[in-house]
PDB file of N, CA and C in Angstrom:
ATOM      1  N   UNK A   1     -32.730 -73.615 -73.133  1.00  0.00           N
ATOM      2  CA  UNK A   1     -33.469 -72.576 -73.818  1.00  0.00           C
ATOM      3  C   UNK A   1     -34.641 -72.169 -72.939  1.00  0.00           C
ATOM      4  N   UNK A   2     -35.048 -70.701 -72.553  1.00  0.00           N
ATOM      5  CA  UNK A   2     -35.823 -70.613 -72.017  1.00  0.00           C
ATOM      6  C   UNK A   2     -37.880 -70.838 -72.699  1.00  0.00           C
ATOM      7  N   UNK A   3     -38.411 -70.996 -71.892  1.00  0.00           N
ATOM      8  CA  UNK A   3     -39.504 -71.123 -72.352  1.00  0.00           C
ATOM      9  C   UNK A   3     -40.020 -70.299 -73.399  1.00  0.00           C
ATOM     10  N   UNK A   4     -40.414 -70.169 -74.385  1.00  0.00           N
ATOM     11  CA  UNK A   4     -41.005 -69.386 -75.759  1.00  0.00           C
ATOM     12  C   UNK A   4     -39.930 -68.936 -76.665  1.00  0.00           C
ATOM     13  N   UNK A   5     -38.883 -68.851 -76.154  1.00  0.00           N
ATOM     14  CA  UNK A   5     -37.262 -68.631 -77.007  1.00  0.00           C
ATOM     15  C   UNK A   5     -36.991 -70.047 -78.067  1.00  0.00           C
ATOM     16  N   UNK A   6     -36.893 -69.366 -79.296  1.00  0.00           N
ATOM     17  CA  UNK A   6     -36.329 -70.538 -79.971  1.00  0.00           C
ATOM     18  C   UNK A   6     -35.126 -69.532 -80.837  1.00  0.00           C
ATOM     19  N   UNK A   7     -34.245 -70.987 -81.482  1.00  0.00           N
ATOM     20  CA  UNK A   7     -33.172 -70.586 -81.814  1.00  0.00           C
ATOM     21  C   UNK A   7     -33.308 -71.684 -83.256  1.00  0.00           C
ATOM     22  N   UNK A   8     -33.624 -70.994 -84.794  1.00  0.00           N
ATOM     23  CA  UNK A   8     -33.557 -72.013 -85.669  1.00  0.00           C
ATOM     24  C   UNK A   8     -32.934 -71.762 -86.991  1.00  0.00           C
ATOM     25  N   UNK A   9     -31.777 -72.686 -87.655  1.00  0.00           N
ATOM     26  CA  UNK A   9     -31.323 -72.204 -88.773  1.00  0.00           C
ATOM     27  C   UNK A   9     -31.499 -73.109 -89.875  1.00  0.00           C
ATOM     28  N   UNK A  10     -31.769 -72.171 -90.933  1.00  0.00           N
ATOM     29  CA  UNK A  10     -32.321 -73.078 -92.623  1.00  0.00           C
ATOM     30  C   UNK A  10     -31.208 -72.894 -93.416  1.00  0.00           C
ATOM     31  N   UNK A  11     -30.862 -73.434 -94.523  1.00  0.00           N
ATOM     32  CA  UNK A  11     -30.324 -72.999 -95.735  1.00  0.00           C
ATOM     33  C   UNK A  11     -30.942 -71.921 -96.452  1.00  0.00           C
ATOM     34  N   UNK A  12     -30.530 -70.745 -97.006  1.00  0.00           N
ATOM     35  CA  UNK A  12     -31.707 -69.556 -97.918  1.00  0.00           C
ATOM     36  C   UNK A  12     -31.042 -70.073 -99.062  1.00  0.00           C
ATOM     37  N   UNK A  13     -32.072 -69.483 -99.958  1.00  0.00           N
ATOM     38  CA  UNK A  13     -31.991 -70.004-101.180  1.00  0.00           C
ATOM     39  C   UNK A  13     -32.273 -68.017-101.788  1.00  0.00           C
ATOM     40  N   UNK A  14     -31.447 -66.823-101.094  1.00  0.00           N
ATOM     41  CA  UNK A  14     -30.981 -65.743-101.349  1.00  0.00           C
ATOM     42  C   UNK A  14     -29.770 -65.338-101.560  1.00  0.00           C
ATOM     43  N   UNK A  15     -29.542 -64.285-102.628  1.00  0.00           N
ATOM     44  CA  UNK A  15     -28.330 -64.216-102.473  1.00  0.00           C
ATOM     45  C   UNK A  15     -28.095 -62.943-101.337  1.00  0.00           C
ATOM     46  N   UNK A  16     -26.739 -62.824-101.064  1.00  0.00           N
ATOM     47  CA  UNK A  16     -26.375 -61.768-100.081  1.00  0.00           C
ATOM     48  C   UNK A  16     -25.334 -61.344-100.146  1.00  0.00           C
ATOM     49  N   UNK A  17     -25.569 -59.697-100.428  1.00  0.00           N
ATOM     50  CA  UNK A  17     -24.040 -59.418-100.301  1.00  0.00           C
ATOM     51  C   UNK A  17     -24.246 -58.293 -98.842  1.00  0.00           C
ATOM     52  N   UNK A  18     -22.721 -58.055 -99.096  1.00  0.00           N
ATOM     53  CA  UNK A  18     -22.041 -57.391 -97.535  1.00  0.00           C
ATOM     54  C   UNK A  18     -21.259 -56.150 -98.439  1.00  0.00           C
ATOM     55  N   UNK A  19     -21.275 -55.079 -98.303  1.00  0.00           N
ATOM     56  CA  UNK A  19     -21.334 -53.617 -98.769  1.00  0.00           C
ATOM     57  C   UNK A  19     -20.656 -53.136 -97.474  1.00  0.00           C
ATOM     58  N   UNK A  20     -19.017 -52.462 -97.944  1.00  0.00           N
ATOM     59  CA  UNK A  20     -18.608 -51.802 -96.795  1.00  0.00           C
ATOM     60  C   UNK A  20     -17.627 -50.635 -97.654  1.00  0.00           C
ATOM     61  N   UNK A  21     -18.040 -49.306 -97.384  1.00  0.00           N
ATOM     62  CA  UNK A  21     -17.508 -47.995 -98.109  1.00  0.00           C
ATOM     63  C   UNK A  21     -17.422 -48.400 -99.441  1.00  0.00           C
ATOM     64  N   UNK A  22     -18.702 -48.831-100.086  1.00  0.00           N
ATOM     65  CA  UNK A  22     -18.630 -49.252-101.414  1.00  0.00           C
ATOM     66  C   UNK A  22     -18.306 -50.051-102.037  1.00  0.00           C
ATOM     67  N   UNK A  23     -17.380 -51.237-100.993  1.00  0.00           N
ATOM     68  CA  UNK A  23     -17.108 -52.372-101.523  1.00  0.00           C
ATOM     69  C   UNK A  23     -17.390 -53.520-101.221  1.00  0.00           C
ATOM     70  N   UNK A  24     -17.805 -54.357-102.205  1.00  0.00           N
ATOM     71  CA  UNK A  24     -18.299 -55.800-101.777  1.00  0.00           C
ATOM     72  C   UNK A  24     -17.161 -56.834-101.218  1.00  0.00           C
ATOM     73  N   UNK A  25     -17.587 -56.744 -99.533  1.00  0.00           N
ATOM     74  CA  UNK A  25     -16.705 -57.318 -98.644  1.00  0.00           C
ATOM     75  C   UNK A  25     -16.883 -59.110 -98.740  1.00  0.00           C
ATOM     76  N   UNK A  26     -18.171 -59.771 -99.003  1.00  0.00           N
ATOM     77  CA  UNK A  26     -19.148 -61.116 -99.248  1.00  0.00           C
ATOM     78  C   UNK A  26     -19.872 -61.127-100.138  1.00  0.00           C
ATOM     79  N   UNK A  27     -20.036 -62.136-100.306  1.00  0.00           N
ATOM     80  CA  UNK A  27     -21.588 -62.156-101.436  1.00  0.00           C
ATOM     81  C   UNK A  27     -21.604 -64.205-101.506  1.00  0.00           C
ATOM     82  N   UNK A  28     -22.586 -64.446-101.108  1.00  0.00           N
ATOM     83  CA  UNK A  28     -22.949 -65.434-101.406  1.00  0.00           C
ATOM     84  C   UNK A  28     -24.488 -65.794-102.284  1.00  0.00           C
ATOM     85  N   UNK A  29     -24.633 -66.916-102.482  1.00  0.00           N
ATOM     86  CA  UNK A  29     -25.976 -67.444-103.276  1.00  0.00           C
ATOM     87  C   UNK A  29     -26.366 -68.545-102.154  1.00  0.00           C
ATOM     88  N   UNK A  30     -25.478 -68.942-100.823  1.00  0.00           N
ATOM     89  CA  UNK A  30     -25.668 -69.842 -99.767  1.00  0.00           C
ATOM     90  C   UNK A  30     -25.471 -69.548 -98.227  1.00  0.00           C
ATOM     91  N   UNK A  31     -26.035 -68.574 -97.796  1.00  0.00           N
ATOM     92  CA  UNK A  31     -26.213 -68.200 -96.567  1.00  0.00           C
ATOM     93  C   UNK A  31     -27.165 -69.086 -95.678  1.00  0.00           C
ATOM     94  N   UNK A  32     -26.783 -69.109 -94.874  1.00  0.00           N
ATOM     95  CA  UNK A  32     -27.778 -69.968 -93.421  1.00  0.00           C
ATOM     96  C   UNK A  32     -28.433 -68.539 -93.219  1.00  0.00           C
ATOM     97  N   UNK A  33     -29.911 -68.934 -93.185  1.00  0.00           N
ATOM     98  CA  UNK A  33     -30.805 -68.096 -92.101  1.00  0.00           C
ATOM     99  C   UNK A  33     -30.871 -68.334 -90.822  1.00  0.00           C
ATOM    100  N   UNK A  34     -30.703 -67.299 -89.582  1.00  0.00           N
ATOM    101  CA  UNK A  34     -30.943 -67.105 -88.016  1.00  0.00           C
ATOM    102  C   UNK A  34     -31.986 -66.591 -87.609  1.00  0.00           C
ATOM    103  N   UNK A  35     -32.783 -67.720 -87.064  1.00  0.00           N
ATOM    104  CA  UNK A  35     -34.040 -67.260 -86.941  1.00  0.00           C
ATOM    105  C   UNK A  35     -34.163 -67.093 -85.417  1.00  0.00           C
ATOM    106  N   UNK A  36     -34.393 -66.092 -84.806  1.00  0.00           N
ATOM    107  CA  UNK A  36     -34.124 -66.337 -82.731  1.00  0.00           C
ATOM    108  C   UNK A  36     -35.186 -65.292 -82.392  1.00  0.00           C
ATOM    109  N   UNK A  37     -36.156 -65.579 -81.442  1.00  0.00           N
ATOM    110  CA  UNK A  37     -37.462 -65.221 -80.950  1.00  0.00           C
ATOM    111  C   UNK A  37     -36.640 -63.658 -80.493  1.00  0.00           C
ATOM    112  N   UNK A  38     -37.461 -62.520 -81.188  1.00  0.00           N
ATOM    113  CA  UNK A  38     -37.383 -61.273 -80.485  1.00  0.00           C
ATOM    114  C   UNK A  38     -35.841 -60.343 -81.474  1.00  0.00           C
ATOM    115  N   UNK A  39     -35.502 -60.816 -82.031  1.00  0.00           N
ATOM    116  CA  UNK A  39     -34.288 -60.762 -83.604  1.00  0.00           C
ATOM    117  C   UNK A  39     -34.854 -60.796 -84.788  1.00  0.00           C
ATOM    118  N   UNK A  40     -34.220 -59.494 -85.101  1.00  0.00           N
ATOM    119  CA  UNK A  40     -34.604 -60.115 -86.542  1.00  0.00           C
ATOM    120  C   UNK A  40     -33.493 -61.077 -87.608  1.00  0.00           C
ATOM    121  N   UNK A  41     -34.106 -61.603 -88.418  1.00  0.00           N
ATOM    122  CA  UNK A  41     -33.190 -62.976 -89.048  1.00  0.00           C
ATOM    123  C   UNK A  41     -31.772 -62.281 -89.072  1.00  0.00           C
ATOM    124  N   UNK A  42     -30.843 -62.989 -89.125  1.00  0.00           N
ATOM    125  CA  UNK A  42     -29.518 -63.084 -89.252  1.00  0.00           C
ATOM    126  C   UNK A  42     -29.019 -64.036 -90.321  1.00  0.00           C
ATOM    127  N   UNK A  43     -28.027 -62.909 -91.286  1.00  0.00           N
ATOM    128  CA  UNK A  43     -27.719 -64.064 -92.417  1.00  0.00           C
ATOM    129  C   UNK A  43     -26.016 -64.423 -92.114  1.00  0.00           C
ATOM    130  N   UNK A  44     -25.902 -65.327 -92.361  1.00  0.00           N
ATOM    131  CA  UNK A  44     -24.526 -66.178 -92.097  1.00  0.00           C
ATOM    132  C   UNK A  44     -23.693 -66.654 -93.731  1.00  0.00           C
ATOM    133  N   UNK A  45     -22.601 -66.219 -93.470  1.00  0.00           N
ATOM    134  CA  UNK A  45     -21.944 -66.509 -95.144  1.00  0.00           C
ATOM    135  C   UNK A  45     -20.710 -66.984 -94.912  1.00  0.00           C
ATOM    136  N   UNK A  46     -21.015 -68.411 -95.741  1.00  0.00           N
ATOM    137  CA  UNK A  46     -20.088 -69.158 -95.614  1.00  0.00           C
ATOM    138  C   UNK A  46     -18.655 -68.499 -95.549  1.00  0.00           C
ATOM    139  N   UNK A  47     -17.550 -68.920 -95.054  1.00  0.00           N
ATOM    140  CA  UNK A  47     -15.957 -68.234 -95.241  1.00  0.00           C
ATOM    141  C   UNK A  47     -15.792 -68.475 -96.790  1.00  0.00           C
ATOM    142  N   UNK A  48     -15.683 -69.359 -97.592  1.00  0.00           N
ATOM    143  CA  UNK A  48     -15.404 -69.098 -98.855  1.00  0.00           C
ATOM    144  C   UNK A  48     -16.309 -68.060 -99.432  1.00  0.00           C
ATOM    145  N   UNK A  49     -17.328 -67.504 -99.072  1.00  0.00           N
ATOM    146  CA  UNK A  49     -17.165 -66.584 -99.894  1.00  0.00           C
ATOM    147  C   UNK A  49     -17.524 -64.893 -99.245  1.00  0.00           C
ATOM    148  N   UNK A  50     -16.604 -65.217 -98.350  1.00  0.00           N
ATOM    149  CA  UNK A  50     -16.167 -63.804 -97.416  1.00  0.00           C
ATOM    150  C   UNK A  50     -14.928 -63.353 -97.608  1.00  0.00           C
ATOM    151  N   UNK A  51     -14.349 -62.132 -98.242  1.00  0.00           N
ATOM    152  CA  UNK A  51     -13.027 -61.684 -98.246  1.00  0.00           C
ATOM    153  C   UNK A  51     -11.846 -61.625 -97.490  1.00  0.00           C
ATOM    154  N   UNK A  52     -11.573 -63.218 -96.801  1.00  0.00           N
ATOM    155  CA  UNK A  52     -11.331 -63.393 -95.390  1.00  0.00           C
ATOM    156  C   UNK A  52      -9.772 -63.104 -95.743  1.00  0.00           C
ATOM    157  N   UNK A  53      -9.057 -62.258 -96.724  1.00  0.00           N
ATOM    158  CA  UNK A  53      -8.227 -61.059 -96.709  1.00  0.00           C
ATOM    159  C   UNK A  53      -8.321 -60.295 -96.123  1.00  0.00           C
ATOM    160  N   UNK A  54      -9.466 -59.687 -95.772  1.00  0.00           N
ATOM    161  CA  UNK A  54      -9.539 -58.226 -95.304  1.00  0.00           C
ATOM    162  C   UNK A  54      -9.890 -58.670 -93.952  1.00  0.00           C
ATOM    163  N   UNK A  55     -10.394 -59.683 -93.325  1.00  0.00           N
ATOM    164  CA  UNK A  55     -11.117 -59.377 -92.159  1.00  0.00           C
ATOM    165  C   UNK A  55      -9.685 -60.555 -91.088  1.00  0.00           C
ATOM    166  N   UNK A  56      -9.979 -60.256 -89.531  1.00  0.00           N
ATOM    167  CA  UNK A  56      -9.209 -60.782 -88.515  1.00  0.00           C
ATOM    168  C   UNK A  56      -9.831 -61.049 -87.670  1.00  0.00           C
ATOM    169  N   UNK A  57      -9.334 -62.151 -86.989  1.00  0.00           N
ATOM    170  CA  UNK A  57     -10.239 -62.283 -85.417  1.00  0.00           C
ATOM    171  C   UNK A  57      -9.410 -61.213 -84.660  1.00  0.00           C
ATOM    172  N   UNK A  58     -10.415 -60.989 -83.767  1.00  0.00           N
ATOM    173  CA  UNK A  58      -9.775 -59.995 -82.876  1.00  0.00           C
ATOM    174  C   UNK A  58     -10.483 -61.017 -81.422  1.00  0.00           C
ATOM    175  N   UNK A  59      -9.956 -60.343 -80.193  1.00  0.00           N
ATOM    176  CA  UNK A  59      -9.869 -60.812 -78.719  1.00  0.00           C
ATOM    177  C   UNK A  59     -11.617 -61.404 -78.663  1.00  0.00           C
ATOM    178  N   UNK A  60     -12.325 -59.854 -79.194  1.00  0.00           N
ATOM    179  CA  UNK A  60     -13.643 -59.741 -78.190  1.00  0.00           C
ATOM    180  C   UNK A  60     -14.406 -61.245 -78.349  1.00  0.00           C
ATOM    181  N   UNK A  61     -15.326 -61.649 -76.918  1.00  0.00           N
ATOM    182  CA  UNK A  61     -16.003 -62.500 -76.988  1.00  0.00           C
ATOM    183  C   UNK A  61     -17.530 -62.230 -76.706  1.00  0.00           C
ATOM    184  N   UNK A  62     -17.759 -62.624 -76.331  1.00  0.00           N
ATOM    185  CA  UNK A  62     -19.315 -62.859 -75.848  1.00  0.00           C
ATOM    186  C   UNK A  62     -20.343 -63.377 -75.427  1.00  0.00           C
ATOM    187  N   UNK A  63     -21.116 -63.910 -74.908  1.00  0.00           N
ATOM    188  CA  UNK A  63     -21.846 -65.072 -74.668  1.00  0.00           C
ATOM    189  C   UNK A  63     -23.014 -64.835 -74.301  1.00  0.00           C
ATOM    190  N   UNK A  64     -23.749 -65.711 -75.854  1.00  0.00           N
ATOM    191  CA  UNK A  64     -24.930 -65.981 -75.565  1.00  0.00           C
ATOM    192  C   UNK A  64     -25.351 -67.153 -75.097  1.00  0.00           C
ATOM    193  N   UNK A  65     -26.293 -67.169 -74.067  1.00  0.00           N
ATOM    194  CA  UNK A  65     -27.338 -68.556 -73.709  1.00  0.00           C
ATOM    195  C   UNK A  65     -27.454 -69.565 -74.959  1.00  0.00           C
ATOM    196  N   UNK A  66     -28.049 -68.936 -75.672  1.00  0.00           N
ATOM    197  CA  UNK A  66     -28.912 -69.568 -76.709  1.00  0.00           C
ATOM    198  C   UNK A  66     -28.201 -70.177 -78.034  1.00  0.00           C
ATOM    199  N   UNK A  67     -27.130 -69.173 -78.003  1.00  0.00           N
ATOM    200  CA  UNK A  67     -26.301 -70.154 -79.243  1.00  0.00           C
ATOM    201  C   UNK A  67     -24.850 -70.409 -78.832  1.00  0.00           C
ATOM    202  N   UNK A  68     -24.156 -69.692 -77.842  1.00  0.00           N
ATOM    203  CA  UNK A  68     -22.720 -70.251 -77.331  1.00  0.00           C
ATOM    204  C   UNK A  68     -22.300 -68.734 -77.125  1.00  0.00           C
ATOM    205  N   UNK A  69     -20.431 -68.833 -77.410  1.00  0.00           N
ATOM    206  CA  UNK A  69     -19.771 -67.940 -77.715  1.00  0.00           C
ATOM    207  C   UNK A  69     -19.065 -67.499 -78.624  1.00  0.00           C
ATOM    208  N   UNK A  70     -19.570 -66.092 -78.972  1.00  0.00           N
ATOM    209  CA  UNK A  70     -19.289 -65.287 -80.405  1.00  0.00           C
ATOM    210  C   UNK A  70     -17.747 -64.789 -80.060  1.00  0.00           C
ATOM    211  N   UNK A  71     -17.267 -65.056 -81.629  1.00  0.00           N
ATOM    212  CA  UNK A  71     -16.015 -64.767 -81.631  1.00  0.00           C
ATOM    213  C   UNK A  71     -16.226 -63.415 -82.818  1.00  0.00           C
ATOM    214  N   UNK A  72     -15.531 -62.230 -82.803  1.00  0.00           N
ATOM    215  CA  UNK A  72     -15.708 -61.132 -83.318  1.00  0.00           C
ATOM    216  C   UNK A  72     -14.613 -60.843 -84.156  1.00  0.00           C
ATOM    217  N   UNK A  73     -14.779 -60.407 -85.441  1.00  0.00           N
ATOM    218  CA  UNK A  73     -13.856 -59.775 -86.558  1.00  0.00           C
ATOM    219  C   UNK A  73     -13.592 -58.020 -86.972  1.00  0.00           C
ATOM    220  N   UNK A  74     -12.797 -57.994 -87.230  1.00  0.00           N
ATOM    221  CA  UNK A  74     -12.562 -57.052 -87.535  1.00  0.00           C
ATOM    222  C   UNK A  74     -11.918 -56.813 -89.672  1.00  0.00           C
ATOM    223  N   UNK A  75     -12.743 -55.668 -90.051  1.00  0.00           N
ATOM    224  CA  UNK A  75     -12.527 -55.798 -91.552  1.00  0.00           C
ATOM    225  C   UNK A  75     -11.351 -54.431 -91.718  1.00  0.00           C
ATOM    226  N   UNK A  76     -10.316 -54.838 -92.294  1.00  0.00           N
ATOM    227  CA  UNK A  76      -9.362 -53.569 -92.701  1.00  0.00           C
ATOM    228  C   UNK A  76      -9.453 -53.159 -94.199  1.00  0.00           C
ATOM    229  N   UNK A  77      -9.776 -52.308 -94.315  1.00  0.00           N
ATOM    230  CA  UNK A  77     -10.411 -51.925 -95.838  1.00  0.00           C
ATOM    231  C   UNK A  77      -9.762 -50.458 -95.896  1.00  0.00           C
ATOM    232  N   UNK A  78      -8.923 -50.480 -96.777  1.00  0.00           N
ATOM    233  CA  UNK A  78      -7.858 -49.275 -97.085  1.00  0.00           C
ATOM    234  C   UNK A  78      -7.848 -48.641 -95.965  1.00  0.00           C
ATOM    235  N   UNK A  79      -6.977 -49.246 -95.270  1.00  0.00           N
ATOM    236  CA  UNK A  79      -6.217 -48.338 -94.191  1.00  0.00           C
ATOM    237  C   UNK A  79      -7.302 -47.904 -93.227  1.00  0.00           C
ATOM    238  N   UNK A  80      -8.397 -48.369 -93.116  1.00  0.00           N
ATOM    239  CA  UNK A  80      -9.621 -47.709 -92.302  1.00  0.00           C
ATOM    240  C   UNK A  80     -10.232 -49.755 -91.572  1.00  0.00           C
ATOM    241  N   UNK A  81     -10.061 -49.680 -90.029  1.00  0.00           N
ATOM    242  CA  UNK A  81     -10.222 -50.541 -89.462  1.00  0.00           C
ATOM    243  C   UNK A  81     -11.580 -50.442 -88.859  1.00  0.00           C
ATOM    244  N   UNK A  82     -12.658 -51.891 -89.234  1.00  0.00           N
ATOM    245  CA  UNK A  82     -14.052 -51.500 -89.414  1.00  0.00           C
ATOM    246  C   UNK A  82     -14.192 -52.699 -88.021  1.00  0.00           C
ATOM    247  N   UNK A  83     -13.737 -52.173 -86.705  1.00  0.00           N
ATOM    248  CA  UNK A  83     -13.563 -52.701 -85.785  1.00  0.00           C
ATOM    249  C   UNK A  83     -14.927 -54.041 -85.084  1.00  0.00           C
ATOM    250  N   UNK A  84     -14.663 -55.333 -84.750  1.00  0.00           N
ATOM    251  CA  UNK A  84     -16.395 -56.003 -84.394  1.00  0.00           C
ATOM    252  C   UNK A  84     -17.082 -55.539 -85.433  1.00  0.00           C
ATOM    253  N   UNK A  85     -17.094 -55.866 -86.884  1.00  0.00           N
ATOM    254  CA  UNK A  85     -18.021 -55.836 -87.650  1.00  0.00           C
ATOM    255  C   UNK A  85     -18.464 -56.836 -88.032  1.00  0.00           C
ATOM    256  N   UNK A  86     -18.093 -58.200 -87.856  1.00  0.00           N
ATOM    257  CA  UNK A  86     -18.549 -58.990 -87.854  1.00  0.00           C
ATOM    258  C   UNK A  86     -18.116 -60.087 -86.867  1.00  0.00           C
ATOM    259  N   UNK A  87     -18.989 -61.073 -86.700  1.00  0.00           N
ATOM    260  CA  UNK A  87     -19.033 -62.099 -85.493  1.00  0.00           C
ATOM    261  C   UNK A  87     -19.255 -63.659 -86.324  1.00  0.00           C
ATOM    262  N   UNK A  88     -18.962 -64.479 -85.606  1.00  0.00           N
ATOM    263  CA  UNK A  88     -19.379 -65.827 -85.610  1.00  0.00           C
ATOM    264  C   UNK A  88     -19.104 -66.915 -84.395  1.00  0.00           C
ATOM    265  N   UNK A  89     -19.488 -68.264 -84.669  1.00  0.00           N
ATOM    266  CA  UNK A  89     -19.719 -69.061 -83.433  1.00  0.00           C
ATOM    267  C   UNK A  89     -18.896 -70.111 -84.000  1.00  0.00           C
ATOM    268  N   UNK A  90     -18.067 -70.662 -83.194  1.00  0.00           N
ATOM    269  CA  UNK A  90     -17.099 -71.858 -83.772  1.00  0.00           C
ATOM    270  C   UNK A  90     -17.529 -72.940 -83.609  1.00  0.00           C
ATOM    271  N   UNK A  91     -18.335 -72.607 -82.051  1.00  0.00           N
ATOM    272  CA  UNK A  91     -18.939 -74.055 -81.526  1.00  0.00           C
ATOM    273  C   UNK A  91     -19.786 -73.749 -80.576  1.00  0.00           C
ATOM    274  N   UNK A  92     -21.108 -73.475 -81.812  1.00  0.00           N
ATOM    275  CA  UNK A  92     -22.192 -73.392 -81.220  1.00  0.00           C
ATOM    276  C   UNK A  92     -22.992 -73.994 -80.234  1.00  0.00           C
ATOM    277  N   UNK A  93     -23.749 -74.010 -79.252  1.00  0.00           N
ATOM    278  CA  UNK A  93     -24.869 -74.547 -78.981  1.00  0.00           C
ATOM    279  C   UNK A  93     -25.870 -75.583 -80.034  1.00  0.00           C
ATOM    280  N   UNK A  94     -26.382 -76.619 -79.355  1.00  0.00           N
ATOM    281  CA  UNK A  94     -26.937 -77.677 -80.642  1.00  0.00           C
ATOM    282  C   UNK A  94     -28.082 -76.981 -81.421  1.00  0.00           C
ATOM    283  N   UNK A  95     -28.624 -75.697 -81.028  1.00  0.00           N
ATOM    284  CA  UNK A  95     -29.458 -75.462 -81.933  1.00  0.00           C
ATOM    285  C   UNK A  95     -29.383 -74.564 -83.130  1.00  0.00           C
ATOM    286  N   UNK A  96     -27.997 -73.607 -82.704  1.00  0.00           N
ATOM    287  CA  UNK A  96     -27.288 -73.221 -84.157  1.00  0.00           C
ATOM    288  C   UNK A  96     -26.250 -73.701 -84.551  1.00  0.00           C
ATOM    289  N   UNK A  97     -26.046 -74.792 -84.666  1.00  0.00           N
ATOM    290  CA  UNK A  97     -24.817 -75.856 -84.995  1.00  0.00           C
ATOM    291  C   UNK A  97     -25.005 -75.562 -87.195  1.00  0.00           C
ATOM    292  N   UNK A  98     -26.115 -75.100 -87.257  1.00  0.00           N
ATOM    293  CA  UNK A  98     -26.203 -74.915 -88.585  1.00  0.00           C
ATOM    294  C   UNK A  98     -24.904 -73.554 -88.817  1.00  0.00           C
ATOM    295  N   UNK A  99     -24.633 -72.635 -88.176  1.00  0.00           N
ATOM    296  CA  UNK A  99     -23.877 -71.554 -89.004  1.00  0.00           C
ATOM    297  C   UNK A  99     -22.550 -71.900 -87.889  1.00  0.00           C
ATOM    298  N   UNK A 100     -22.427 -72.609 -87.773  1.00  0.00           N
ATOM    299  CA  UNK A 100     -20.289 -73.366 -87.543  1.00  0.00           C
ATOM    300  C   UNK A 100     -19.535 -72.175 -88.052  1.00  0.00           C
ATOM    301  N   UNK A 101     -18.802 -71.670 -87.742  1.00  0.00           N
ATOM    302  CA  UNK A 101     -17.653 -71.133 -88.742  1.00  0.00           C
ATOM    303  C   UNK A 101     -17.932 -69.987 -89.658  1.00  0.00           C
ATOM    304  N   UNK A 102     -19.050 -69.762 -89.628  1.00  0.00           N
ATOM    305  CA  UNK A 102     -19.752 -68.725 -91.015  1.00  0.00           C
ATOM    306  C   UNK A 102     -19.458 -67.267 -90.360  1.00  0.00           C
ATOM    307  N   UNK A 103     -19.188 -66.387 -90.829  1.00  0.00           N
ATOM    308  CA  UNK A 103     -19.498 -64.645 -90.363  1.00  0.00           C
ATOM    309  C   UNK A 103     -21.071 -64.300 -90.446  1.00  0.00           C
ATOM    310  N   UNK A 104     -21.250 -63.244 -89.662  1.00  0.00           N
ATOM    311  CA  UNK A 104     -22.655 -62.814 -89.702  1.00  0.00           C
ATOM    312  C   UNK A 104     -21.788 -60.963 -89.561  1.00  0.00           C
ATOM    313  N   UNK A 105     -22.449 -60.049 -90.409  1.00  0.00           N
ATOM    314  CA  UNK A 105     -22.173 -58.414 -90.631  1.00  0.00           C
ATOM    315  C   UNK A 105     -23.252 -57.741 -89.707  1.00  0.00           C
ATOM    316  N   UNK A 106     -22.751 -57.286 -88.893  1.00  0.00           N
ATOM    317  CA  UNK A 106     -23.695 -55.971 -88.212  1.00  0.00           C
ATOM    318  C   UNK A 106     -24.399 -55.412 -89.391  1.00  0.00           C
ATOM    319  N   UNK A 107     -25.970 -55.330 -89.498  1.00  0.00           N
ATOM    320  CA  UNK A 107     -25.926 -54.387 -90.539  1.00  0.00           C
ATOM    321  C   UNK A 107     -26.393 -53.474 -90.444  1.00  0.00           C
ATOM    322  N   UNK A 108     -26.330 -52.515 -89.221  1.00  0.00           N
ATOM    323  CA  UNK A 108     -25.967 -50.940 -89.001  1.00  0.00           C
ATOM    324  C   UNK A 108     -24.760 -50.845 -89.178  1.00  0.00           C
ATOM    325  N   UNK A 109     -23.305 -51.253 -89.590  1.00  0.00           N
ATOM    326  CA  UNK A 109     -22.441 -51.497 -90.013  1.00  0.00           C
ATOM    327  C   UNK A 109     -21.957 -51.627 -91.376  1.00  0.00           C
ATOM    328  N   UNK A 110     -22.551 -52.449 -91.893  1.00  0.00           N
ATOM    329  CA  UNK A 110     -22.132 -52.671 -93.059  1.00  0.00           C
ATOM    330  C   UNK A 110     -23.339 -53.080 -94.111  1.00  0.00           C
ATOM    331  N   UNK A 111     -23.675 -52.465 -95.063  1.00  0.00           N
ATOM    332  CA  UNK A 111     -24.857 -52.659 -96.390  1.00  0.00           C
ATOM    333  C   UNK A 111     -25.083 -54.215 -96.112  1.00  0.00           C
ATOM    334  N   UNK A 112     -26.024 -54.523 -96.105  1.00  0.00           N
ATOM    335  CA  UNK A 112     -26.258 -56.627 -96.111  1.00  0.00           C
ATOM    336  C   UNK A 112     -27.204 -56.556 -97.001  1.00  0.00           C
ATOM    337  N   UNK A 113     -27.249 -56.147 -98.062  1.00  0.00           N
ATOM    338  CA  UNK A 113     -28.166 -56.570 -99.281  1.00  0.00           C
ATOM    339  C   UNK A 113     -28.776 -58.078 -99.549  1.00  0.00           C
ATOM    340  N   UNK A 114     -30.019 -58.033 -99.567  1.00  0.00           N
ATOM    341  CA  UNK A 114     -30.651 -59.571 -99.606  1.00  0.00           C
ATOM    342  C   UNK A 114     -31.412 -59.418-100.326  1.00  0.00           C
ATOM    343  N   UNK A 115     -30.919 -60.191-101.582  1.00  0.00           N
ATOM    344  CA  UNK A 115     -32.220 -60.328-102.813  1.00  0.00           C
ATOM    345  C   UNK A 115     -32.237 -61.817-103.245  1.00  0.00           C
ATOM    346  N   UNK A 116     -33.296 -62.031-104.496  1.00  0.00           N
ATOM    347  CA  UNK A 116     -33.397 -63.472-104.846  1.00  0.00           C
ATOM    348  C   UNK A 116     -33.014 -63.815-106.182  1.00  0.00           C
TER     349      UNK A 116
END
């Protein structure tokens, strides 16, 4: 990690949903917060309660320093393919080892509603 960069994740105690052409794609009451110097937070939702009907891994990868390599989804929602709309880390780096497996929603992409 470079010097003043941190990378830290909590349990929220928010709920969150994920809004895509009007429909609620997620919604949890147990999201991990992503907290990373120079980002703003990132919420992570568990797979059970992501519509992991609609969504696919697709190829794209990525790699960050700081937490590993992102594996990218794609959501098919009536016939309209909502291409890398969402990402996650299988096997993170030790300092986001908190969101394993979870999706995180672009949300210039897709509504990410966060209330309490």
């Amino acid at each position: 990690m470079s010097a003043g960069h941190t990378v830290t994740t909590d349990p929220g105690d928010v709920h969150v949903e994920v809004v895509v052409d009007g429909q609620v794609v997620a919604a949890t009451d147990r999201p991990v917060l992503l907290h990373e110097t120079g980002i703003p937070t990132r919420y992570y939702i568990p797979r059970d309660d992501v519509r992991m009907d609609l969504v696919r891994p697709i190829a794209l990868t990525t790699v960050c320093p700081f937490k590993g390599t992102a594996s990218y989804w794609t959501l098919d929602l009536d016939g309209t393919a909502h291409d890398g709309i969402a990402w996650s880390y299988e096997e993170p780096n030790e300092a986001a080892r908190g969101i394993t497996g979870m999706l995180s929603f672009f949300d210039d992409r897709a509504e990410v509603n966060v209330g309490s």
